[in-house]
Protein backbone atom coordinates (compact mmCIF):
# COMPACT_ATOMS: atom_id res chain seq x y z
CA UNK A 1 0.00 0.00 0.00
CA UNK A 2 1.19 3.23 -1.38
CA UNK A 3 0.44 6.19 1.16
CA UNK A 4 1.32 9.73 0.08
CA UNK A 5 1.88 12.15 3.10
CA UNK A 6 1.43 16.41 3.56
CA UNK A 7 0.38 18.47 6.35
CA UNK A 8 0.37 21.93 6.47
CA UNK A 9 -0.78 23.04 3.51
CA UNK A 10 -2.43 26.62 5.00
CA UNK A 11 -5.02 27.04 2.04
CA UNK A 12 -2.39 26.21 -0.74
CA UNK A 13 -3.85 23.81 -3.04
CA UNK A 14 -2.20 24.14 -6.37
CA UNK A 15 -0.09 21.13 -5.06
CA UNK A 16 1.54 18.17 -7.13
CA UNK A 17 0.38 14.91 -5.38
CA UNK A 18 2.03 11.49 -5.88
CA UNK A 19 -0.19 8.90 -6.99
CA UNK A 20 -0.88 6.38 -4.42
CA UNK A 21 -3.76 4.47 -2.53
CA UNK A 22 -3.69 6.71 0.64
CA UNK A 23 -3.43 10.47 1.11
CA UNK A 24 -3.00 11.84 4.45
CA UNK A 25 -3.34 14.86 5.58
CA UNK A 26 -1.74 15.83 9.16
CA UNK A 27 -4.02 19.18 9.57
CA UNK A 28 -3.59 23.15 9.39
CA UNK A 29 -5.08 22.45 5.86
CA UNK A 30 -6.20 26.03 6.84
CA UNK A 31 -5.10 29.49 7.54
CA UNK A 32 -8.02 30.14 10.39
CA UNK A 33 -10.26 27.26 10.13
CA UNK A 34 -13.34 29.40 8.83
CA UNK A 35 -16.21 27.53 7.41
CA UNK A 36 -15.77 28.53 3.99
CA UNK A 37 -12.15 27.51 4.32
CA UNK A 38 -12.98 24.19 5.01
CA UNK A 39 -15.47 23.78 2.44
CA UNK A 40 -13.03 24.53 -0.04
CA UNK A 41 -10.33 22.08 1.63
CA UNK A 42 -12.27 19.48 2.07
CA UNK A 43 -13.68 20.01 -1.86
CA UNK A 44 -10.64 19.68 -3.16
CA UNK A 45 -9.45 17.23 -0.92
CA UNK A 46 -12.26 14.84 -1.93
CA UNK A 47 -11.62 15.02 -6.10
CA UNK A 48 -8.09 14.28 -5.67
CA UNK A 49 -7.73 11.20 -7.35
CA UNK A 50 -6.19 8.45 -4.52
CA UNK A 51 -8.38 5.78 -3.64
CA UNK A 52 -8.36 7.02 -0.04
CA UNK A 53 -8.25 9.78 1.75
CA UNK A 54 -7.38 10.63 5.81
CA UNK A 55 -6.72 13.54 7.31
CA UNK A 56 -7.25 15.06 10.85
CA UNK A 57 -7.42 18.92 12.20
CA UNK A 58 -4.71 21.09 13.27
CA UNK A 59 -4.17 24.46 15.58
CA UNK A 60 -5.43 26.31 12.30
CA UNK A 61 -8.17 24.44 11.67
CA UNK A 62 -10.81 26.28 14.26
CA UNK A 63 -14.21 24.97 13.07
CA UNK A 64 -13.90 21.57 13.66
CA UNK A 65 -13.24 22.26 17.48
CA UNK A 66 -15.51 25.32 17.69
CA UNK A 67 -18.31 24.30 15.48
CA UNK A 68 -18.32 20.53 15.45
CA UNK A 69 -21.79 20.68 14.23
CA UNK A 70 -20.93 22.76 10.90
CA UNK A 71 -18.42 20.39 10.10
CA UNK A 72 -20.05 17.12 10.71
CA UNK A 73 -22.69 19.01 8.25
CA UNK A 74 -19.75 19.44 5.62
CA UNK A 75 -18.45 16.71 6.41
CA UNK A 76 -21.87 14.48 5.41
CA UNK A 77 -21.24 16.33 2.11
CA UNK A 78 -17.72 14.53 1.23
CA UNK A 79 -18.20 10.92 1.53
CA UNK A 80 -15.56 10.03 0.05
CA UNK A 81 -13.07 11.50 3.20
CA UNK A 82 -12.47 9.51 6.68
CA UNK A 83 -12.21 12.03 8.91
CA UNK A 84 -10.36 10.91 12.49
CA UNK A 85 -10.16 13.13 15.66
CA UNK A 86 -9.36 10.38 18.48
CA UNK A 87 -10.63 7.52 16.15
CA UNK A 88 -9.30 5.15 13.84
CA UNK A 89 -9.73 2.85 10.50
CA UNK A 90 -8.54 -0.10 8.65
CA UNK A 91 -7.59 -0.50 5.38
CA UNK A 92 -6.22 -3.48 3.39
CA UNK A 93 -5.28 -4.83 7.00
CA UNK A 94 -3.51 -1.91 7.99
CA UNK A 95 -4.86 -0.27 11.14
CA UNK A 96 -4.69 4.06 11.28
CA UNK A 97 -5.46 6.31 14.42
CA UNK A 98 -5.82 10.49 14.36
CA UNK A 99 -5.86 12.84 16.95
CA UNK A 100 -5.11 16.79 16.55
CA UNK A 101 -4.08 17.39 20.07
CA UNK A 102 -0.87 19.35 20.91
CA UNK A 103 0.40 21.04 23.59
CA UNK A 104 -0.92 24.47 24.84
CA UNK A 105 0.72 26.80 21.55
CA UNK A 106 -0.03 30.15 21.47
CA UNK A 107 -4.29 30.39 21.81
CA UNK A 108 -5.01 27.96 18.78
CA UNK A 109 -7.29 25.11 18.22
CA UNK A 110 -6.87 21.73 20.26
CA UNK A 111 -4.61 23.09 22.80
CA UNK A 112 -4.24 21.19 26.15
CA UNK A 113 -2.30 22.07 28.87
CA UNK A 114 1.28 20.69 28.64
CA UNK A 115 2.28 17.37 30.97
CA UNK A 116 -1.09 17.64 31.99
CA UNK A 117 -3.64 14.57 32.38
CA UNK A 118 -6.11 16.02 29.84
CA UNK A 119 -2.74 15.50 27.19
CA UNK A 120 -2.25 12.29 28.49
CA UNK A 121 -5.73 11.04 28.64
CA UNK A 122 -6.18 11.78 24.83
CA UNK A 123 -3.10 9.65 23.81
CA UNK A 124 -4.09 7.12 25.98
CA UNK A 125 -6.95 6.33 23.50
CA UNK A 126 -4.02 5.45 21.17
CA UNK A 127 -5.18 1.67 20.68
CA UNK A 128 -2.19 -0.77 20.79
CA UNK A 129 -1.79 -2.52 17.26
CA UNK A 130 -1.98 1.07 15.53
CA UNK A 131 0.49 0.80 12.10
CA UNK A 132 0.00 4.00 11.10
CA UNK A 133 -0.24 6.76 13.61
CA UNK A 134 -1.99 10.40 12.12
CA UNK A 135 -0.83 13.62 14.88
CA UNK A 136 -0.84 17.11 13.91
CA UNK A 137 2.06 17.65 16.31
CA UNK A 138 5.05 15.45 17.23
CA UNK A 139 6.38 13.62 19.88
CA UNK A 140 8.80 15.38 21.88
CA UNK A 141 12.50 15.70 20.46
CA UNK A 142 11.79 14.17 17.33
CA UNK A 143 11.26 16.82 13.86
CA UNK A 144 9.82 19.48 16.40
CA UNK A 145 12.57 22.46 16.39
CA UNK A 146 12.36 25.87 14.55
CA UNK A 147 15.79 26.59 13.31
CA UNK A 148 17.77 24.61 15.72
CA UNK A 149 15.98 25.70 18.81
CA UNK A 150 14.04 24.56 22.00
CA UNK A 151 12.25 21.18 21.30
CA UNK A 152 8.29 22.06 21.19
CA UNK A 153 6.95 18.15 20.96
CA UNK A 154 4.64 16.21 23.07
CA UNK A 155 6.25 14.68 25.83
CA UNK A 156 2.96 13.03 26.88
CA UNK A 157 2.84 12.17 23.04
CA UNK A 158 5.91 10.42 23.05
CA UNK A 159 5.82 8.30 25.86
CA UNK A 160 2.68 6.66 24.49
CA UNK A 161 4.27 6.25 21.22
CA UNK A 162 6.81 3.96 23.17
CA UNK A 163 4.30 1.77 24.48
CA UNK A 164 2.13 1.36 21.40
CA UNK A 165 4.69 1.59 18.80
CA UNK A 166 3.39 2.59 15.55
CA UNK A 167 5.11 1.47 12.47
CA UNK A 168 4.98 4.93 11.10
CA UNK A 169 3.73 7.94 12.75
CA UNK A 170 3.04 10.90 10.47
CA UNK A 171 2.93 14.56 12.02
CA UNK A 172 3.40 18.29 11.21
CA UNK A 173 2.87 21.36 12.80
CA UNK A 174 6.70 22.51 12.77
CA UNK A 175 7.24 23.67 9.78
CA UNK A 176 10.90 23.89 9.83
CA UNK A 177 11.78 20.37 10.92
CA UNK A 178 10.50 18.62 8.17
CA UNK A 179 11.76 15.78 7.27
CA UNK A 180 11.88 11.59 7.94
CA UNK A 181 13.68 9.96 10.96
CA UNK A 182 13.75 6.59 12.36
CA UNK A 183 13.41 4.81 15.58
CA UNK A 184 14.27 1.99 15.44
CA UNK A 185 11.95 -0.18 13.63
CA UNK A 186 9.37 2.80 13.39
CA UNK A 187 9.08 5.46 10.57
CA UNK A 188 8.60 8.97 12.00
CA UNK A 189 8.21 11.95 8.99
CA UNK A 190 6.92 15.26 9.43
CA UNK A 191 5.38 16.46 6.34
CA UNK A 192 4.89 20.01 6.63
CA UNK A 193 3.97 21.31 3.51
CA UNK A 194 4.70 24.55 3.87
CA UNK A 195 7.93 25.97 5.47
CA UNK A 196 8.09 28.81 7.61
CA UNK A 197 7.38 31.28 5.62
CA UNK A 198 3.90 29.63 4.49
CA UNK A 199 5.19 28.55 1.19
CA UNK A 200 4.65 25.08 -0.45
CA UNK A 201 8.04 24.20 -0.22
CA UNK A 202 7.86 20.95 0.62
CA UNK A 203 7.05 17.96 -1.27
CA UNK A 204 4.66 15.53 -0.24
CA UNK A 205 6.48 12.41 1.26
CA UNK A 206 5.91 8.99 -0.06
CA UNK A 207 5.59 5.75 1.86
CA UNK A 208 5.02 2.15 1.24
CA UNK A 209 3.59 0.05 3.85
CA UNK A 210 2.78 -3.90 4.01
CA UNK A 211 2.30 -6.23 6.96
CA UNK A 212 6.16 -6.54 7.78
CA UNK A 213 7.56 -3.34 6.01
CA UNK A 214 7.65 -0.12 5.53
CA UNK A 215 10.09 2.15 3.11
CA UNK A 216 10.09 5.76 2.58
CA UNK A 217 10.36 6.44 -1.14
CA UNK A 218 12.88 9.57 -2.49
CA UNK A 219 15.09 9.73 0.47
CA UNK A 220 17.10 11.17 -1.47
CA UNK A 221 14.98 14.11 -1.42
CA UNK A 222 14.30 14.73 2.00
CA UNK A 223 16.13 15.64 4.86
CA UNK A 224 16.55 12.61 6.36
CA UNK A 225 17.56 13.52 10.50
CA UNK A 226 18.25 11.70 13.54
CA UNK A 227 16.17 12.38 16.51
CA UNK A 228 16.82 15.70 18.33
């Protein structure tokens, strides 16, 4: 199973995809989360041409924390879209799990208090067995720095990570530290679209996954880091 990977995207939609049988979105597909905003993200999300599409929310991506109602209502209009905020799906066998949640940043959406219980009681719903973890931010120390500086990660995120240890665990939200990593069995990439600046200057990243593998596709093109 082919799984093509952004986050980040902030509005910008004149975006080359891969082809592949899975596109997933890590949230901020928005600049402030209006409703039109989303209606137009989620439009064009929906007539891209992959078999399936995930994505969750991000800190951007205000109406689906402030009016959950609206977009369950836009959401009914898109089908085609699996939508996850602390829920999962299957497909072909492999088992996916979303949650937006970060650590307090700035007065965005889905902010929770940092090394608090509320933090720790949303990755707790992580289910073991997950292959293919969706977050909008990352665990701490790994792809979460802004030019070199203070790590911003989760580290309520990352201690659940070690327990359930997903095979590949997709994330954005720092736009700087884009990029793949390993650990060591486990595939971590952040695949911010956008780089600081809010331009698309990041290309989407490209995964295969099967029951006992799973191999990031042009490398050669990424900045491939260790964790830190």
């Amino acid at each position: 199973m082919r799984l093509v990977l952004i986050s980040d995207t902030h509005t910008h939609q004149d975006l080359a995809l891969p082809d592949g049988d899975v596109l997933v979105h890590a949230g901020d597909a928005t600049s402030t989360g209006t409703l039109p905003q989303v209606s137009r993200f989620l439009a064009w999300f929906e007539s891209r041409p992959h078999r399936h599409k995930i994505f969750i929310a991000g800190n951007h991506d205000w109406l689906f924390e402030r009016e959950a109602d609206s977009a369950a209502m836009l959401l009914a209009e898109h089908p085609g879209l699996v939508y996850l905020q602390d829920g999962g799906a299957e497909i072909g066998g492999i088992r996916f799990w979303g949650s937006p949640w970060q650590p307090a940043f700035m007065d965005w959406a889905f902010n929770l208090p940092r090394n608090g219980p509320r933090l720790r009681e949303a990755w707790n719903r992580i289910p073991l067995g997950t292959d293919v973890l969706i977050t909008h931010g990352p665990p701490y120390g790994t792809l979460d720095q802004v030019r070199g500086g203070e790590h911003l990660g989760c580290e309520e995120l990352k201690l659940r990570c070690a327990a359930v240890k997903p095979r590949l665990h997709v994330f954005g939200h720092i736009h700087d530290s884009y990029g793949v990593t390993h650990a060591g069995s486990q595939v971590l990439v952040n695949a911010s679209t956008c780089d600081e600046a809010y331009r698309p200057a990041h290309r989407p990243v490209v995964v295969d996954i099967t029951a006992d593998r799973v191999q990031v596709q042009d490398d050669g093109f990424l900045p491939a880091r260790p964790p830190g």
